[in-house]
Protein backbone atom coordinates (compact mmCIF):
# COMPACT_ATOMS: atom_id res chain seq x y z
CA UNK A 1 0.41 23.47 34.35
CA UNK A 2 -1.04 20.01 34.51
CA UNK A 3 -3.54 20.89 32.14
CA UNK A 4 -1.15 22.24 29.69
CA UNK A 5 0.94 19.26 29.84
CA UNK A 6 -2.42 17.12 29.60
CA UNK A 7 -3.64 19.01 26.34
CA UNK A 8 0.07 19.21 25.05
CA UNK A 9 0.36 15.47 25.44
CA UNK A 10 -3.15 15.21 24.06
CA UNK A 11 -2.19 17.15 20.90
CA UNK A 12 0.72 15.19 19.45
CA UNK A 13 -1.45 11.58 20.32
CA UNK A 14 -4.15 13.24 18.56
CA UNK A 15 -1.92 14.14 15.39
CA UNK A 16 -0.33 10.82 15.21
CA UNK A 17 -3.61 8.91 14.95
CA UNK A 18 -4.61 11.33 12.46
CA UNK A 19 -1.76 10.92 10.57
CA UNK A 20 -1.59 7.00 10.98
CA UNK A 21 -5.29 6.45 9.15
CA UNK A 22 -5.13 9.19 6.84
CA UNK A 23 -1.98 7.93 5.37
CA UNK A 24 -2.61 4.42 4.13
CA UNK A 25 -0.37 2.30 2.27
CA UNK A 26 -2.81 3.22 -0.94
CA UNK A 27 -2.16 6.63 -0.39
CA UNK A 28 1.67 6.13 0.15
CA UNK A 29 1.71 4.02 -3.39
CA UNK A 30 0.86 7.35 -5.15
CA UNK A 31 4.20 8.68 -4.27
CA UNK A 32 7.87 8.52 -4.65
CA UNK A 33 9.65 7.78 -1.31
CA UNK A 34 11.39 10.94 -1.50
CA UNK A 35 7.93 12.71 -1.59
CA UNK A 36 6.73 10.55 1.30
CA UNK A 37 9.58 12.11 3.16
CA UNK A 38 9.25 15.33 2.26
CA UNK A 39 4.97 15.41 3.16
CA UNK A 40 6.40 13.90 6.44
CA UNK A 41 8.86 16.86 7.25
CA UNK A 42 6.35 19.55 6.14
CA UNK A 43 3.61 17.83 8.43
CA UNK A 44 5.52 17.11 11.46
CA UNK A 45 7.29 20.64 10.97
CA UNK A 46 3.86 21.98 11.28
CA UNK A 47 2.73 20.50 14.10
CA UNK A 48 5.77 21.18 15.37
CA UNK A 49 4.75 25.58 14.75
CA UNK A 50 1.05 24.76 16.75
CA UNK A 51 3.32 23.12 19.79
CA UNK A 52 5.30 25.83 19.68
CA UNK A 53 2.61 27.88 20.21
CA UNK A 54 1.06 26.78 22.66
CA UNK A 55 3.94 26.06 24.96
CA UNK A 56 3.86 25.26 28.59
CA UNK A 57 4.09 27.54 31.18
CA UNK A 58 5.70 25.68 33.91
CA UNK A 59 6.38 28.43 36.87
CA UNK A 60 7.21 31.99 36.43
CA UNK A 61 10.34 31.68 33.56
CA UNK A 62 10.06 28.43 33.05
CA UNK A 63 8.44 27.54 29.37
CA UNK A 64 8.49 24.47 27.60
CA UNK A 65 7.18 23.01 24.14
CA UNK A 66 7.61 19.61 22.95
CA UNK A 67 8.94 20.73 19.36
CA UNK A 68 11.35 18.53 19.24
CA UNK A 69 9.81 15.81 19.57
CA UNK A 70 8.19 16.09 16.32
CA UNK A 71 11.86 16.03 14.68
CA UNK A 72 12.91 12.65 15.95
CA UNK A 73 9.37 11.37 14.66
CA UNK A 74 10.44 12.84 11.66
CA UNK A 75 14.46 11.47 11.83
CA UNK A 76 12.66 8.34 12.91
CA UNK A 77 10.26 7.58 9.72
CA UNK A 78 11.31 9.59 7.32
CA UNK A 79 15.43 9.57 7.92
CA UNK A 80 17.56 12.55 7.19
CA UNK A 81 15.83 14.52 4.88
CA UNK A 82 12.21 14.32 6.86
CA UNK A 83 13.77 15.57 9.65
CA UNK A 84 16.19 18.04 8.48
CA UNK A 85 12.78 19.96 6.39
CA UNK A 86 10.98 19.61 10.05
CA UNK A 87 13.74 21.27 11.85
CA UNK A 88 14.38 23.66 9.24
CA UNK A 89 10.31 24.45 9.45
CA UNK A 90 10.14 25.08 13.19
CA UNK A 91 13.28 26.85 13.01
CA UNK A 92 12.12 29.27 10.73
CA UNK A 93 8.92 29.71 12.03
CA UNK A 94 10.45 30.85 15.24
CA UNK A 95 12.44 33.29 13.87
CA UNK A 96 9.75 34.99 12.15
CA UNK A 97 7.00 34.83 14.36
CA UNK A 98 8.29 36.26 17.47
CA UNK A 99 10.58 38.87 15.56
CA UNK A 100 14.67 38.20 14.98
CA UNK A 101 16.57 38.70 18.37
CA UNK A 102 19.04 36.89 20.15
CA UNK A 103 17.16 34.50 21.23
CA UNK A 104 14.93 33.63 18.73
CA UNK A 105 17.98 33.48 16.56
CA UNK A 106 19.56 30.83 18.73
CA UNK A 107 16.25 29.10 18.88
CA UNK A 108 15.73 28.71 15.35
CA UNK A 109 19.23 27.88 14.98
CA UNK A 110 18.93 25.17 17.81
CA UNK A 111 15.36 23.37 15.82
CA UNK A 112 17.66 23.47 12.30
CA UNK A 113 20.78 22.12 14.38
CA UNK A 114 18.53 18.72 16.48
CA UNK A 115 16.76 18.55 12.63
CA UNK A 116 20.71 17.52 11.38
CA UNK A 117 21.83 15.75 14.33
CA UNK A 118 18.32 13.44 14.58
CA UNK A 119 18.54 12.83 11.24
CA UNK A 120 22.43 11.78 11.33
CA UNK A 121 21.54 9.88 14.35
CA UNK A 122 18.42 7.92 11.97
CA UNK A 123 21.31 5.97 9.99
CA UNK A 124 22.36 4.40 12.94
CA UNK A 125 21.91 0.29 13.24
CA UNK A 126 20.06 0.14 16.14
CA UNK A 127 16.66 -0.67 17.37
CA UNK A 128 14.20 1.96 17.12
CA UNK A 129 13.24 2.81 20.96
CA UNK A 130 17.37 3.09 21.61
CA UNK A 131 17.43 4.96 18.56
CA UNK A 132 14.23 7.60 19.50
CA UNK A 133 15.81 7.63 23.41
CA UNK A 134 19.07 8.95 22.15
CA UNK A 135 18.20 11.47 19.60
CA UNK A 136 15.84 12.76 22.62
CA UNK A 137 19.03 12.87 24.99
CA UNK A 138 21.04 14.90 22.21
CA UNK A 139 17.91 16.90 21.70
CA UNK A 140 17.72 17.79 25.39
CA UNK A 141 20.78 18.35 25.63
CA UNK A 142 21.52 20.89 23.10
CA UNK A 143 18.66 22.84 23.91
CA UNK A 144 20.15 23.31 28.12
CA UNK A 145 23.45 24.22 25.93
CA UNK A 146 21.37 26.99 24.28
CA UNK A 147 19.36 28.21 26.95
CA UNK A 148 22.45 28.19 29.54
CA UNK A 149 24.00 30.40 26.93
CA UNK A 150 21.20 32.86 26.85
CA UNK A 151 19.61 32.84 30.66
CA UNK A 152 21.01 31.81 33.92
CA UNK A 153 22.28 28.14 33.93
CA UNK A 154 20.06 27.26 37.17
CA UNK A 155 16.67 28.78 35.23
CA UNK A 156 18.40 26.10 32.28
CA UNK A 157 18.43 23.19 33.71
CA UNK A 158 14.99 23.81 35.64
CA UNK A 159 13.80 24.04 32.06
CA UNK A 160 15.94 20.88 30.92
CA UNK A 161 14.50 18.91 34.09
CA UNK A 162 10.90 19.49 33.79
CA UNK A 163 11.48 19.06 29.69
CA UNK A 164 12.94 15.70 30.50
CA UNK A 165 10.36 14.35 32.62
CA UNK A 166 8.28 14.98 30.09
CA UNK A 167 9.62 14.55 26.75
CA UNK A 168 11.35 11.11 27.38
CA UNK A 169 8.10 8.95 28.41
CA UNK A 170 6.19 10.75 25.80
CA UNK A 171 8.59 10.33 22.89
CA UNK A 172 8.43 6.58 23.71
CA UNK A 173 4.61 6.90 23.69
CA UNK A 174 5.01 8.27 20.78
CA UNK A 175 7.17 5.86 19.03
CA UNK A 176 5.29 2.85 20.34
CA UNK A 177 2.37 4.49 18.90
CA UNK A 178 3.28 5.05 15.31
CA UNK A 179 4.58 1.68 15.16
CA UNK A 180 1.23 0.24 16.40
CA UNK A 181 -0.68 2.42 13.89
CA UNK A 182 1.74 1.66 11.10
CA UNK A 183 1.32 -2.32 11.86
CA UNK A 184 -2.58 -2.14 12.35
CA UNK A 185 -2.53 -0.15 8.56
CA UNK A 186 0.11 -3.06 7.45
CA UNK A 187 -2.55 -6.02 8.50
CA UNK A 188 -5.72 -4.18 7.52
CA UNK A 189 -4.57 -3.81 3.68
CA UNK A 190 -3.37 -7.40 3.89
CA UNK A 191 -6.92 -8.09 5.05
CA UNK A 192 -8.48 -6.33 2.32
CA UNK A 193 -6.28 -7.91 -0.38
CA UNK A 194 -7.00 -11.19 1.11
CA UNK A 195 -10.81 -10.54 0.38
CA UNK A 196 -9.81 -9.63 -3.21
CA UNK A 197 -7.35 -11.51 -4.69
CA UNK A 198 -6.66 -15.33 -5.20
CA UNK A 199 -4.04 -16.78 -2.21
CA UNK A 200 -2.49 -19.04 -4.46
CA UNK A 201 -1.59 -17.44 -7.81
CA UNK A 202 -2.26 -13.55 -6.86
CA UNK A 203 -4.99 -12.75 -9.37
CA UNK A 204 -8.36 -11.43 -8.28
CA UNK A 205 -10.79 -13.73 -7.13
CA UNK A 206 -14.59 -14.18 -7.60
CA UNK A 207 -15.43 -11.27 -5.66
CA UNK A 208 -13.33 -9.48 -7.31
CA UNK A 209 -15.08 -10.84 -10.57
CA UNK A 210 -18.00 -10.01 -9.30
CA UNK A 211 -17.73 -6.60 -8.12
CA UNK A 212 -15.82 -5.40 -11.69
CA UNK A 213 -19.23 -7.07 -13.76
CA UNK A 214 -21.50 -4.97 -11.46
CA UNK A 215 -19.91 -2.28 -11.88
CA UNK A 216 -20.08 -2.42 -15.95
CA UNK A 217 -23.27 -3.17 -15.67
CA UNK A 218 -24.30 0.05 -13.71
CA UNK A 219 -21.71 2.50 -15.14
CA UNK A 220 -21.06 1.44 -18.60
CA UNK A 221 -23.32 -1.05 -19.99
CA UNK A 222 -25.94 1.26 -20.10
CA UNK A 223 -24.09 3.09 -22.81
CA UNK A 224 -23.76 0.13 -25.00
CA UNK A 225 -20.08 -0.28 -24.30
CA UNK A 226 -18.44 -3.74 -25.47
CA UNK A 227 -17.60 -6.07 -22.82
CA UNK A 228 -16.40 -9.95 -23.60
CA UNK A 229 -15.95 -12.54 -21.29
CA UNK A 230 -13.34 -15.86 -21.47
CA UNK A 231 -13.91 -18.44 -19.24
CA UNK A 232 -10.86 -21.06 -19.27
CA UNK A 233 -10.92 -24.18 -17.52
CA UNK A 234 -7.84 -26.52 -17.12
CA UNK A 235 -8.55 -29.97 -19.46
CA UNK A 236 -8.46 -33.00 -16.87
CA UNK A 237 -6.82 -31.13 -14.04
CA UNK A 238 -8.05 -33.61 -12.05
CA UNK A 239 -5.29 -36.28 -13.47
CA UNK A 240 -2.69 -33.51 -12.49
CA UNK A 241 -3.69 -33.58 -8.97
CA UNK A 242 -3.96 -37.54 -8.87
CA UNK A 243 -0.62 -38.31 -10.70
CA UNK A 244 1.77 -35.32 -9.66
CA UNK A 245 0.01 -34.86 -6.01
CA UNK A 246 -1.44 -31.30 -5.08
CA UNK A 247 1.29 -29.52 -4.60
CA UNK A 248 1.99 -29.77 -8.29
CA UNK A 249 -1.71 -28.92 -9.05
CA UNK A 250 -0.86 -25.56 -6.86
CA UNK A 251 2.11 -25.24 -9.13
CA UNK A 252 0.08 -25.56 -12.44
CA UNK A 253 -2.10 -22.84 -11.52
CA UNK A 254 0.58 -20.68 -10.22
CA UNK A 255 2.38 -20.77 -13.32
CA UNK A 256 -0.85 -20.95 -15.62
CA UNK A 257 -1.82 -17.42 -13.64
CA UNK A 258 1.13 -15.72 -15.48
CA UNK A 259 0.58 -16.84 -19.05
CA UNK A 260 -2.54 -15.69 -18.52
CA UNK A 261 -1.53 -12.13 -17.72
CA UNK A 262 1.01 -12.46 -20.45
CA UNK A 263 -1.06 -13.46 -22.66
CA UNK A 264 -4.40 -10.94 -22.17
CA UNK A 265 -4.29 -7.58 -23.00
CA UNK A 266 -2.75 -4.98 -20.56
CA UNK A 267 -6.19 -3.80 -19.47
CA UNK A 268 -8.17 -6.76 -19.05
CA UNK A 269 -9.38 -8.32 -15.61
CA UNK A 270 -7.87 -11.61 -14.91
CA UNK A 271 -9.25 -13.85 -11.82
CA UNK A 272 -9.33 -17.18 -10.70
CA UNK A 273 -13.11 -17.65 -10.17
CA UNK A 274 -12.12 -21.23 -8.15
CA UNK A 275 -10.80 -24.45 -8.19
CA UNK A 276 -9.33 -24.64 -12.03
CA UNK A 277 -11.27 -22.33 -13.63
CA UNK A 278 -10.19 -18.63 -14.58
CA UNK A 279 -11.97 -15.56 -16.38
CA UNK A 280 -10.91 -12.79 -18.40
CA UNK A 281 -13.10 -9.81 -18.02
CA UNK A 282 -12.48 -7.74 -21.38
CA UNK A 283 -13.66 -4.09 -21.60
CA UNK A 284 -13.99 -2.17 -24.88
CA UNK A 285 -13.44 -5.62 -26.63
CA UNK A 286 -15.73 -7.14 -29.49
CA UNK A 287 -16.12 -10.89 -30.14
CA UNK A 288 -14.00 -10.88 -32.91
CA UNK A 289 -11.38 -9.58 -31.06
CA UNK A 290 -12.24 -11.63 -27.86
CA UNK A 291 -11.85 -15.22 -29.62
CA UNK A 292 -8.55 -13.75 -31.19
CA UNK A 293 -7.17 -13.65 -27.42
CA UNK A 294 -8.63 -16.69 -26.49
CA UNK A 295 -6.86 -18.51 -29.14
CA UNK A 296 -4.01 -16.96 -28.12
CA UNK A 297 -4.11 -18.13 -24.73
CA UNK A 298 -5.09 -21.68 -25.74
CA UNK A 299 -1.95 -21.47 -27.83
CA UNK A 300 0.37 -20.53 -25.30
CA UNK A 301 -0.57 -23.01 -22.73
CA UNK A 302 -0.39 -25.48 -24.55
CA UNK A 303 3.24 -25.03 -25.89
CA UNK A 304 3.85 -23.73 -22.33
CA UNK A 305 6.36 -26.56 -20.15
CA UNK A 306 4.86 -26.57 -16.63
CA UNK A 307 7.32 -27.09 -14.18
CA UNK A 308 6.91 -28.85 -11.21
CA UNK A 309 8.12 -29.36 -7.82
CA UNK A 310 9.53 -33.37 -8.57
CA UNK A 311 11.33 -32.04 -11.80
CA UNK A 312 10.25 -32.96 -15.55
CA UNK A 313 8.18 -30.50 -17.27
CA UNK A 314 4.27 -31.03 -17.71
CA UNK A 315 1.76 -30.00 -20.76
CA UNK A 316 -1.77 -29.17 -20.37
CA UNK A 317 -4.25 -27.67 -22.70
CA UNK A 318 -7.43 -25.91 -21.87
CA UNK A 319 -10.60 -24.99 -22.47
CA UNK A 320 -12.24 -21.47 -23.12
CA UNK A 321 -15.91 -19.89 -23.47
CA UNK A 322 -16.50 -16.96 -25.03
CA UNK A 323 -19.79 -14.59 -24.45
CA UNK A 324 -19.65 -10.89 -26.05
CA UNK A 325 -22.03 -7.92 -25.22
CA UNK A 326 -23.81 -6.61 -27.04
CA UNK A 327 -22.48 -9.03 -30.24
CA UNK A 328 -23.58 -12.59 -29.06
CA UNK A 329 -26.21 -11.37 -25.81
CA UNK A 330 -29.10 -8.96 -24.84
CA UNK A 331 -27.95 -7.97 -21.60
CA UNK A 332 -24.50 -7.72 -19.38
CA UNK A 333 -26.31 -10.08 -17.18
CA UNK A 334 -26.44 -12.81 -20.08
CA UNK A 335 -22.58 -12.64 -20.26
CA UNK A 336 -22.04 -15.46 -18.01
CA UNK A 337 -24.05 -18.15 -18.30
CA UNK A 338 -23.31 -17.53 -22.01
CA UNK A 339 -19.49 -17.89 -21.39
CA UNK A 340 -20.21 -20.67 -19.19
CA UNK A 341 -22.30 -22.37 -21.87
CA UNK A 342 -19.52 -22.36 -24.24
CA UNK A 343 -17.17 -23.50 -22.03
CA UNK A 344 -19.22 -26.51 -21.70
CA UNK A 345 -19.36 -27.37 -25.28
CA UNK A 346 -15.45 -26.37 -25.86
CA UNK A 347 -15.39 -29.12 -23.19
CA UNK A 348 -18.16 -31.84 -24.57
CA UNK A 349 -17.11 -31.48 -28.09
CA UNK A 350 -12.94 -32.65 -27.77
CA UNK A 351 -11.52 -30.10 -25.22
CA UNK A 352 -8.57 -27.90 -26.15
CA UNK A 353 -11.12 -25.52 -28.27
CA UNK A 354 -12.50 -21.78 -28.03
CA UNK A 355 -16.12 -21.62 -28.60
CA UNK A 356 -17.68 -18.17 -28.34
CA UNK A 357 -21.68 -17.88 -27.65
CA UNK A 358 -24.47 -19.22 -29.15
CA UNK A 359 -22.93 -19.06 -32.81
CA UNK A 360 -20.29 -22.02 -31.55
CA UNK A 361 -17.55 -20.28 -33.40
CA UNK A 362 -14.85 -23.06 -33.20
CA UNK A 363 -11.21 -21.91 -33.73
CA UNK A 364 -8.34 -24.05 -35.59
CA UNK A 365 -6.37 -25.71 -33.13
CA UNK A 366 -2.74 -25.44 -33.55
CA UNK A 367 -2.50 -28.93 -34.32
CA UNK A 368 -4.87 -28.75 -36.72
C-alpha cells in the first residue's frame, strides 16, 4: 500500500513539474484565456483517467484514487470552466471504461458533480490554501455520500478516512507547488527580458541589437536582402541632464522611445544601444527609403513637447546616421561603423541633420 501511495503521490508531483516548465508564459501568450482554460481541463482531466487507473488498494475493499484532486487544481487555476471540462473528463471516462452500472454511474456522476461544485467554490474571495482546503472537504465529502449510498457506510468512511489522510496534505503540496513553479516561470521571463530590453524606456537593448544584426547576417544577407540602419543620437543631451537634473533626462528618453516607435515602420527593430543613443534596424528597406524615415523622425522630435517631471514642456532635436546594404556598403558587417560615421558628421557639420553613408546625403531641415 505504501508503495502505491508513494508512486501515486509521485505521479501528480511529477505531472505538475511537467506541466509548470512546459507551459511558459511564451507559450501561454499564444492563446486566448479561454483556451488556456480549456488545455488546463483536458490535461488535468487526463491525468485525472491515469490516477484513476492506477488506484490504491488500501486493504481488501478499500480502493482509493486521488482524482479529485486534479479538479480543484483545475477549479483552482483555471476557475469554473477548467474544472467543470476535468470533471466532466474523469466522469466520463469512468463510465465507459469499466462498463455502465450502478456504480460507475454514480461515480461518473460524482467526478461531473465535485467538477461544478470546485469550480463554484473558485469564485470565492478567499486565499488560495483556504480556498484548495475547502473544495477538498466538499470533495471528500460527497464522495463518502456516494459510496455510503452504494456499499456499507462503515466500508465508506474507512474509504473517506484513509482518502483524507491522504488527499488533504497532498492537495496542499500540490497547491504550494504550482504556485512555486508558476512564480519561478514569472521571475525567469522577467530575467530574460531584463537581458533584452532597455530598463528605462522598454525597447531592446544592445544585445538585442546585436543578436537581430547576426542573425541577418547569417540568414538573410547572404541572399542580398536590403537592410538599413539609423543611428539617432540626442543633440546636447548633456545640457538636459545638467539644467533639468536626471530624472528629466530619464524622462526625455522615455518619451523619445515612443516617437520613435511611432514614427518607424511597424516592422522595424528599435533599441536603445546606451546612454542617448538609439538604432533603427530596418529590414527589406533601401536607402532611399531609409533617409525618408529618418527625416521623419528628425521631424517629429523636433516638433515633439517633452514633458517633464518640474512642468514646462522641453524641445530637442537630434541627430541620425544612415548606412544601407547593399546600396551605400560591401558587407552587413560595414553597416555600422558606416551608420556611426554619419552620425558623426550629421553631428560635426550643425546637428539636427540625416546624413546617410559615404555619399553624405544631407536632408532639408524643416526649418529650412
Amino acid at each position: 500500500m505504501i508503495k502505491d501511495l508513494i508512486f501515486h503521490s509521485t505521479l501528480i508531483l511529477s505531472y505538475l513539474f511537467i506541466i509548470g516548465f512546459v507551459i511558459s508564459r511564451e507559450m501561454k501568450s499564444l492563446y486566448s484565456p479561454f483556451v488556456q482554460k480549456l488545455i488546463l481541463g483536458t490535461a488535468t482531466g487526463l491525468m485525472g483517467i491515469v490516477l484513476m487507473y492506477f488506484s490504491v488498494n488500501v486493504s481488501s475493499g478499500v480502493i482509493i484514487d486521488l482524482r479529485h484532486v486534479f479538479i480543484i487544481i483545475a477549479a483552482l487555476f483555471g476557475g469554473p470552466v477548467a474544472a467543470v471540462l476535468s470533471g466532466v473528463i474523469i466522469g466520463t471516462a469512468r463510465m465507459l471504461l469499466y462498463g455502465l452500472s450502478e456504480a460507475s454511474i454514480s461515480a461518473g456522476l460524482l467526478m461531473m458533480l465535485i467538477g461544478c461544485m470546485s469550480g463554484a467554490l473558485s469564485k470565492l474571495r478567499i486565499r488560495i490554501y483556504a480556498k484548495g482546503l475547502l473544495m477538498n472537504i466538499v470533495s471528500l465529502a460527497s464522495i463518502y455520500v456516494t459510496l455510503a449510498f452504494l456499499i456499507d457506510p462503515a466500508f465508506a468512511g474507512l474509504n473517506a478516512a484513509y482518502l483524507s489522510v491522504v488527499s488533504i496534505p497532498l492537495g496542499f503540496l500540490a497547491v504550494f507547488l504550482n504556485i512555486y513553479l508558476y512564480k519561478t516561470n514569472e521571475m525567469m521571463w522577467k530575467m530574460r527580458q531584463e537581458a533584452r530590453v532597455d530598463y528605462l524606456t522598454g525597447l531592446n537593448n544592445v544585445r538585442t541589437f546585436d543578436e537581430v544584426l547576426n542573425n541577418y547576417k547569417k540568414e538573410q544577407g547572404v541572399r542580398g536582402e536590403f537592410l538599413s540602419i539609423l543611428f539617432i543620437d540626442i543633440d546636447f543631451f548633456k545640457r538636459v541632464n545638467d539644467t533639468h537634473g536626471h530624472d528629466a533626462g530619464d524622462e526625455v528618453l522615455k518619451q523619445l522611445a515612443s516617437v520613435l516607435r511611432q514614427n518607424a515602420r511597424s516592422f522595424d527593430i528599435v533599441s536603445r544601444n546606451g546612454g542617448e543613443e538609439f538604432s533603427v534596424l530596418m529590414p527589406d528597406c533601401q536607402n532611399e527609403r531609409a533617409v525618408e524615415v529618418g527625416e521623419r523622425i528628425r521631424q517629429a522630435v523636433e516638433r515633439f513637447p517633452f514633458r517633464l517631471p518640474a512642468g514646462g514642456p522641453l524641445y530637442i532635436t537630434v541627430s541620425i546616421g544612415v548606412a544601407s546594404y547593399p546600396e551605400t556598403v560591401g558587407t552587413v558587417d560595414e553597416l555600422v561603423k558606416q551608420a556611426d560615421d554619419a552620425l558623426y558628421a550629421a553631428k560635426k557639420s550643425g546637428r539636427n541633420k540625416v546624413i546617410s553613408g559615404e555619399r553624405h546625403l544631407e536632408t532639408s531641415r524643416l526649418n529650412a
